[in-house]
Protein backbone atom coordinates (compact mmCIF):
# COMPACT_ATOMS: atom_id res chain seq x y z
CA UNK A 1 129.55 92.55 79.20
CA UNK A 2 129.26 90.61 76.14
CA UNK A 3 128.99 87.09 77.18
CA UNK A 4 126.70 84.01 75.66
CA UNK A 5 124.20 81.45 77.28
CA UNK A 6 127.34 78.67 77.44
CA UNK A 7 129.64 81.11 78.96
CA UNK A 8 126.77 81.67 81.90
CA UNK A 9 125.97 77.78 81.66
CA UNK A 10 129.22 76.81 82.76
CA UNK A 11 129.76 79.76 85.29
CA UNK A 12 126.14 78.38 86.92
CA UNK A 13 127.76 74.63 86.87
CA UNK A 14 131.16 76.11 89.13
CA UNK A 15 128.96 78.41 91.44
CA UNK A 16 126.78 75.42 92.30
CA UNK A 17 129.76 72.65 92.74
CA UNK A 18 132.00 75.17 94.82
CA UNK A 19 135.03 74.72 92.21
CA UNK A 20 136.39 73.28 88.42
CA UNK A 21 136.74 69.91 89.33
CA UNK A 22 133.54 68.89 90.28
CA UNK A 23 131.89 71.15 88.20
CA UNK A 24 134.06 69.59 85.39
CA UNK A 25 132.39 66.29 86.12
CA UNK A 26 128.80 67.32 85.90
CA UNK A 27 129.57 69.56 82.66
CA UNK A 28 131.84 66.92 81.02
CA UNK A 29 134.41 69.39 80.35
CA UNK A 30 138.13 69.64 81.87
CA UNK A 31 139.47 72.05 84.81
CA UNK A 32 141.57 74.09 82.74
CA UNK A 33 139.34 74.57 80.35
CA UNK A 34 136.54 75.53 82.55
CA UNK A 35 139.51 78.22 83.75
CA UNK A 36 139.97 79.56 80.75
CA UNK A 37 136.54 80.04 80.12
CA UNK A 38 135.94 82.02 83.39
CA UNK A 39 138.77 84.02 83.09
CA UNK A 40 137.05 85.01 79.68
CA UNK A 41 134.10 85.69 81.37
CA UNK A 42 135.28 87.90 84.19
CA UNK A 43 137.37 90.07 81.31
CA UNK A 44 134.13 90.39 79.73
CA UNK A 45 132.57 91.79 83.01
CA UNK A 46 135.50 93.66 84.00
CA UNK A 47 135.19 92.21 87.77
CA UNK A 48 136.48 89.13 89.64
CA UNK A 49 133.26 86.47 89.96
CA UNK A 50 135.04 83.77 92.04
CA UNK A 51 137.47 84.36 94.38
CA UNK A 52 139.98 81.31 94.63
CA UNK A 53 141.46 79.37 96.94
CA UNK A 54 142.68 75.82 97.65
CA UNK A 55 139.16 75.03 99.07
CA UNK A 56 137.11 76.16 96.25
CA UNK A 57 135.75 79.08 94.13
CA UNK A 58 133.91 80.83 96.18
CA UNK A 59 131.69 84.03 94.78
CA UNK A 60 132.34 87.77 95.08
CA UNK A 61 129.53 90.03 95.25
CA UNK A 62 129.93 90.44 91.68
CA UNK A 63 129.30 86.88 91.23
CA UNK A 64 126.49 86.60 93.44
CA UNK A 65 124.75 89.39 91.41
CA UNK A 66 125.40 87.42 88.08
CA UNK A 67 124.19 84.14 89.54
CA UNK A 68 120.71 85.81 90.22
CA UNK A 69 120.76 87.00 86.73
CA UNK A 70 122.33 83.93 85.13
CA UNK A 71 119.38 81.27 87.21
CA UNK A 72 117.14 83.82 85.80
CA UNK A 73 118.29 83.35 81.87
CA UNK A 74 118.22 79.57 82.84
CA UNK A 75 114.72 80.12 84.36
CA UNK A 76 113.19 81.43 81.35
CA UNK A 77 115.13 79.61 78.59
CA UNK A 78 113.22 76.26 80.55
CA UNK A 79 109.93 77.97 79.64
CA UNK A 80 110.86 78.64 76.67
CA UNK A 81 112.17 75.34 75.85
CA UNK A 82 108.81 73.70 77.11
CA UNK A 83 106.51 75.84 75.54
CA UNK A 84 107.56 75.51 71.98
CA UNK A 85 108.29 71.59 72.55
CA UNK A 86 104.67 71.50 73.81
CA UNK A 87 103.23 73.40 71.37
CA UNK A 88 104.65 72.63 68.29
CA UNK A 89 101.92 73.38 66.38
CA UNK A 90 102.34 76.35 64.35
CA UNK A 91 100.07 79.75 65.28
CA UNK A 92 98.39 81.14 62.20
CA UNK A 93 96.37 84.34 61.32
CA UNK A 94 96.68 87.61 63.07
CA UNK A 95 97.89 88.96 66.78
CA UNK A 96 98.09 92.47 67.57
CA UNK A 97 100.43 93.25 71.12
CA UNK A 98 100.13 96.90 72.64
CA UNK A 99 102.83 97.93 74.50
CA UNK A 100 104.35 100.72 75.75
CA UNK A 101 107.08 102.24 73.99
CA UNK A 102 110.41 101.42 75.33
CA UNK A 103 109.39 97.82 75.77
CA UNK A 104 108.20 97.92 72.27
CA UNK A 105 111.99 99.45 70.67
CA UNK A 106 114.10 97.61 72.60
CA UNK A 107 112.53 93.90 73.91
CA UNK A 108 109.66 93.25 71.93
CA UNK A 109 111.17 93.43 68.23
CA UNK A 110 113.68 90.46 69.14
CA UNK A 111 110.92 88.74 70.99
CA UNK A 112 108.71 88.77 68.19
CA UNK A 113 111.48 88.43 65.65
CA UNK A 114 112.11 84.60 66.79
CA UNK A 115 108.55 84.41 67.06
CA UNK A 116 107.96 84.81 63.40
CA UNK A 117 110.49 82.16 62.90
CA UNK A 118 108.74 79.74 65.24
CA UNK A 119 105.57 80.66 63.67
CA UNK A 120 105.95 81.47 59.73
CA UNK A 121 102.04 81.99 59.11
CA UNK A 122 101.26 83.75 62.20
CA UNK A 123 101.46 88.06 61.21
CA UNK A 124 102.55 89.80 64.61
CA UNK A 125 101.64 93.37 64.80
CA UNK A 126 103.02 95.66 67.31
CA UNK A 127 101.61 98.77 68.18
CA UNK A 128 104.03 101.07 70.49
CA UNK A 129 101.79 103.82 72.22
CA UNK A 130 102.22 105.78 75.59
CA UNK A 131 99.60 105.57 76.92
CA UNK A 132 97.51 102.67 78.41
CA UNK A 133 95.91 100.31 75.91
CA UNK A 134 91.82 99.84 75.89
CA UNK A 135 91.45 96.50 75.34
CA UNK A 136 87.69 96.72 75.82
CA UNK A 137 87.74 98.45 72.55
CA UNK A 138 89.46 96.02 70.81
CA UNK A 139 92.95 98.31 70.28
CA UNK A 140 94.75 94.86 70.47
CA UNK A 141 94.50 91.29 71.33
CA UNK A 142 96.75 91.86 74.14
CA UNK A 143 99.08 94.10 75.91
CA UNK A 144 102.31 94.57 77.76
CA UNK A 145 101.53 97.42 80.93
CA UNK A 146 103.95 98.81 83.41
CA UNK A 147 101.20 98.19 86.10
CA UNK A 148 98.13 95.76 87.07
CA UNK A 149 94.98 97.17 86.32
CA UNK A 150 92.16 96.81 88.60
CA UNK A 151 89.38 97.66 87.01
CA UNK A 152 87.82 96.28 83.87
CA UNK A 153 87.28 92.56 82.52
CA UNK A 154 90.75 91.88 82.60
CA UNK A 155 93.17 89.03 82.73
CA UNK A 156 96.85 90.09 84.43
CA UNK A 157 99.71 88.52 84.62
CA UNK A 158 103.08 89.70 86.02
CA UNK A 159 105.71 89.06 83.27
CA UNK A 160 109.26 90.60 85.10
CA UNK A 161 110.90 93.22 87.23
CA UNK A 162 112.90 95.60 85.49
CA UNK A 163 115.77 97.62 86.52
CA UNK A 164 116.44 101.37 85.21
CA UNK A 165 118.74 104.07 86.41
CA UNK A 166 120.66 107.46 85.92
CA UNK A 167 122.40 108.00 82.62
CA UNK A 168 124.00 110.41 80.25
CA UNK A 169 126.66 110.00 77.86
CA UNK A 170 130.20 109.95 78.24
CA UNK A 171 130.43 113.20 76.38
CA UNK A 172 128.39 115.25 78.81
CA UNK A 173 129.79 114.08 81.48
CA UNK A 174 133.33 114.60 80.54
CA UNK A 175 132.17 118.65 79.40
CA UNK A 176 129.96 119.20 82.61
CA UNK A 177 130.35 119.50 86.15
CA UNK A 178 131.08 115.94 88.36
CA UNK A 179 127.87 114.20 89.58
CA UNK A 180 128.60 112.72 92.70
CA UNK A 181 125.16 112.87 94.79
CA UNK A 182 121.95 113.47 93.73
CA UNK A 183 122.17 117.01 94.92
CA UNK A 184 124.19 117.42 92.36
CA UNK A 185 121.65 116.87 89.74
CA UNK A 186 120.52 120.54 90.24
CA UNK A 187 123.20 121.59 88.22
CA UNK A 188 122.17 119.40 85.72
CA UNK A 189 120.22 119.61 82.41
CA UNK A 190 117.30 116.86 82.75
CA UNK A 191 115.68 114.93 80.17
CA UNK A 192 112.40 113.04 81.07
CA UNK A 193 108.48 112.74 80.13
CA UNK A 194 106.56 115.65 79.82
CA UNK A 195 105.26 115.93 83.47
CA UNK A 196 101.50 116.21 82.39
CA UNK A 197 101.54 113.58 79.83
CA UNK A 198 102.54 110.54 81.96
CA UNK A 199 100.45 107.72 81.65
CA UNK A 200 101.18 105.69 84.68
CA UNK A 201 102.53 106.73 87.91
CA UNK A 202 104.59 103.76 87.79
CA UNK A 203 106.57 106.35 85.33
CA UNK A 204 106.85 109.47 87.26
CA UNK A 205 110.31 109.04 87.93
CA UNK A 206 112.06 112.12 88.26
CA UNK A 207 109.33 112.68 90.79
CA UNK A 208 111.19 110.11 93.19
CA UNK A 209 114.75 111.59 93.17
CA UNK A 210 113.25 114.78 93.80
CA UNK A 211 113.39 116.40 90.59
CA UNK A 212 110.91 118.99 89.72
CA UNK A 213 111.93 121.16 86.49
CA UNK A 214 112.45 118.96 82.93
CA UNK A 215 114.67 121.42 80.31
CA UNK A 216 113.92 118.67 77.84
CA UNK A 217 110.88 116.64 77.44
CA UNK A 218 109.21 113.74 75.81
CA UNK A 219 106.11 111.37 76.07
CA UNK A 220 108.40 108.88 74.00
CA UNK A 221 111.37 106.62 75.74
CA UNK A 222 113.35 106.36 72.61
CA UNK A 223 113.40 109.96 72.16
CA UNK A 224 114.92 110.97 75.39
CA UNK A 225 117.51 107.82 75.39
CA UNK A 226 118.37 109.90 71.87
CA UNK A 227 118.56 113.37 73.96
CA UNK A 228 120.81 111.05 76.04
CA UNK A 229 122.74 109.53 73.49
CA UNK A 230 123.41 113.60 72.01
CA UNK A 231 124.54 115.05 74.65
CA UNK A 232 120.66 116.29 76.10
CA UNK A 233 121.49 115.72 79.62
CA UNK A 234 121.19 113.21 82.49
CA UNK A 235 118.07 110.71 82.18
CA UNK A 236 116.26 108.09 83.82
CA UNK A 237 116.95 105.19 81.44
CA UNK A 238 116.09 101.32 81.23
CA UNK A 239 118.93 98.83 81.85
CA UNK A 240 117.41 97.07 78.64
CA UNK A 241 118.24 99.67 76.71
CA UNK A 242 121.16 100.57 77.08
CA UNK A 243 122.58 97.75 74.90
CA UNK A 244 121.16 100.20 72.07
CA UNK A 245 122.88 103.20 73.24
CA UNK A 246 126.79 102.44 74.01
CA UNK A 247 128.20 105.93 74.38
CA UNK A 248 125.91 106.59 77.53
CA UNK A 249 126.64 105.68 81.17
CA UNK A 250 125.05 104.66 84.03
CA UNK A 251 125.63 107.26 86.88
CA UNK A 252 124.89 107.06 90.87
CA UNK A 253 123.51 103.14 90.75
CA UNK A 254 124.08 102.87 94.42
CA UNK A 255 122.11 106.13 95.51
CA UNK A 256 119.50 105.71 92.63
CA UNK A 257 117.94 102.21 91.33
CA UNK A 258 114.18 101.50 90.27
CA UNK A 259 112.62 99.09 89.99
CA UNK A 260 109.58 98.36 87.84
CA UNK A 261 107.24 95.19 86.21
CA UNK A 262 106.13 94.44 83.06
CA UNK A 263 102.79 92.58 83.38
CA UNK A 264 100.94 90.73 80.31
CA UNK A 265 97.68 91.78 79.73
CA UNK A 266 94.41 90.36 78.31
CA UNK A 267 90.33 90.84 78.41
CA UNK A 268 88.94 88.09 80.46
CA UNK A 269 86.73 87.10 77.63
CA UNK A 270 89.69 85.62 75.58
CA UNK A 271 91.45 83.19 78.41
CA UNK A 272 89.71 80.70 76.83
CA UNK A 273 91.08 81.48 73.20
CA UNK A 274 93.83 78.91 72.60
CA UNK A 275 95.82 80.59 70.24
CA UNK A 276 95.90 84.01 72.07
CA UNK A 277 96.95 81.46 75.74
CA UNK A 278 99.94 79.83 73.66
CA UNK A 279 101.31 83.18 72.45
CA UNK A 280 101.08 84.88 75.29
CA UNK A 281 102.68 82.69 77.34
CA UNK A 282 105.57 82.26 74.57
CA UNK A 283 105.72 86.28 74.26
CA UNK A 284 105.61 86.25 78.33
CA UNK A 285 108.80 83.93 78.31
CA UNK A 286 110.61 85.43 75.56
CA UNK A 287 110.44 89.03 77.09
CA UNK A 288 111.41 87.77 80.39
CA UNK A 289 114.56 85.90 78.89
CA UNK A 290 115.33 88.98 76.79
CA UNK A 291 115.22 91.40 80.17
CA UNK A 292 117.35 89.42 81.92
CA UNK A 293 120.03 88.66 79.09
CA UNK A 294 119.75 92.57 78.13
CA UNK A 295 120.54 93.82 81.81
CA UNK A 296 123.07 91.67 82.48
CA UNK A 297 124.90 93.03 79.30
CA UNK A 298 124.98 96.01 81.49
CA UNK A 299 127.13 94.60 84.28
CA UNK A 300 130.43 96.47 84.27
């Protein structure tokens, strides 16, 4: 799907007023425009969002499932919005962010990107590791975890769900035998972690379709989405990084979906450190909005 924040704007303004003339009032924009502009949209998608009738547009499932996602964008752009037009005051020094390492390839380098902007003396440093981040020890000023700790002097805050599912690429799949249940996946080379260096059960995948044996292995994200993207196998990928990886596709979405959290996390110590409060709430917001708008590139 490659659609833009006005595209979703004006899709949000005809699911909420039922059809194009009334949501051409509160938008300021005509009904045939606002047409044009959803039949855009769903061509983008590749699925009907409204279905049509003389009483209304009224939404599929499709378009249920892309109002969630487009209230969420909305959600977090709001955040956004307020936090830098309450904080205009520009961070300065240095901030070092821990986090784990498919967060850090594929969210955090935008994220921090438009930080930079926002912030021109501020030096960001972002340390991709995985493995969980001592914070005790200083390793960095914060960090982004896949689950809450509970022990420790530690500030947590849930950030956002994430979505991830089976993939391999379209060249695999056309060479090997069809995948049509999980029980199929036997017959299947698997790419994963290595089994004895996961970090966080909150990462033991395979573990939860049933899948015991790993033919290739890595404690790195972006190295099995690459023995994805080759032709490795089928893989347990994120939705938000798939974006990066075109040629691979998602496989079995309604027999396997997880679901996981990102959660922003700091020693208790520095909650009352201004600068550290303002950035992570920024970095919190910016990673949520990037989530959402990378998964719903996704949609198909």
């Amino acid at each position: 799907m490659d659609s833009n924040w006005d595209d979703l704007r004006l899709f949000l303004g005809i699911a909420r007023e039922g059809g194009l003339s009334a949501a051409g009032k509160t938008l300021r924009l005509d009904p045939a425009t606002l047409g044009r502009r959803m039949t855009r949209l769903e061509g983008a998608t590749g699925t009907a969002l409204f279905v049509k009738s003389p009483q209304g547009y009224a939404l599929t499932d499709a378009g249920t499932d892309l109002l969630m996602r487009a209230e969420a964008v909305e959600t977090a752009m709001r955040a956004a919005t307020h936090s830098l037009s309450a904080q205009s005051e520009s961070l300065t020094g240095q901030i070092r962010v821990g986090a784990p390492d498919g967060c850090a390839n594929y969210v955090l380098p935008q994220v921090c990107a438009r930080l930079s902007t926002q912030h021109p003396d501020l030096d960001i440093q972002i340390v991709a590791l995985p493995r969980v981040f001592n914070l005790s020890r200083r390793e960095a000023d914060l960090a982004i975890g896949v689950s809450a700790p509970t022990a420790g002097r530690l500030s947590v805050q849930k950030i956002t769900d994430y979505k991830l599912h089976l993939a391999a690429s379209k060249g695999y799949l056309k060479s090997h035998q069809q995948i049509e249940s999980t029980q199929d996946l036997g017959q299947h080379r698997i790419v994963g972690y290595i089994p004895d260096m996961i970090f966080d059960r909150e990462l033991d995948y395979l573990s939860d379709i049933g899948l015991a044996r790993v033919p290739l292995a890595s404690n790195s994200v972006s190295v099995q989405l690459n023995l994805l993207r080759h032709g490795g196998g089928v893989g347990v990928v994120h939705d938000f990084a798939l974006p990066a990886a075109p040629n691979l596709r998602r496989i079995l979405t309604g027999q396997v979906s997880l679901t996981r959290a990102f959660y922003m996390i700091r020693h208790e110590a520095d909650r009352q450190n201004n600068k550290l409060t303002r950035f992570a709430e920024s970095l919190s917001a910016g990673v949520k909005q990037e989530v959402v708008r990378l998964e719903a590139a996704t949609l198909t």
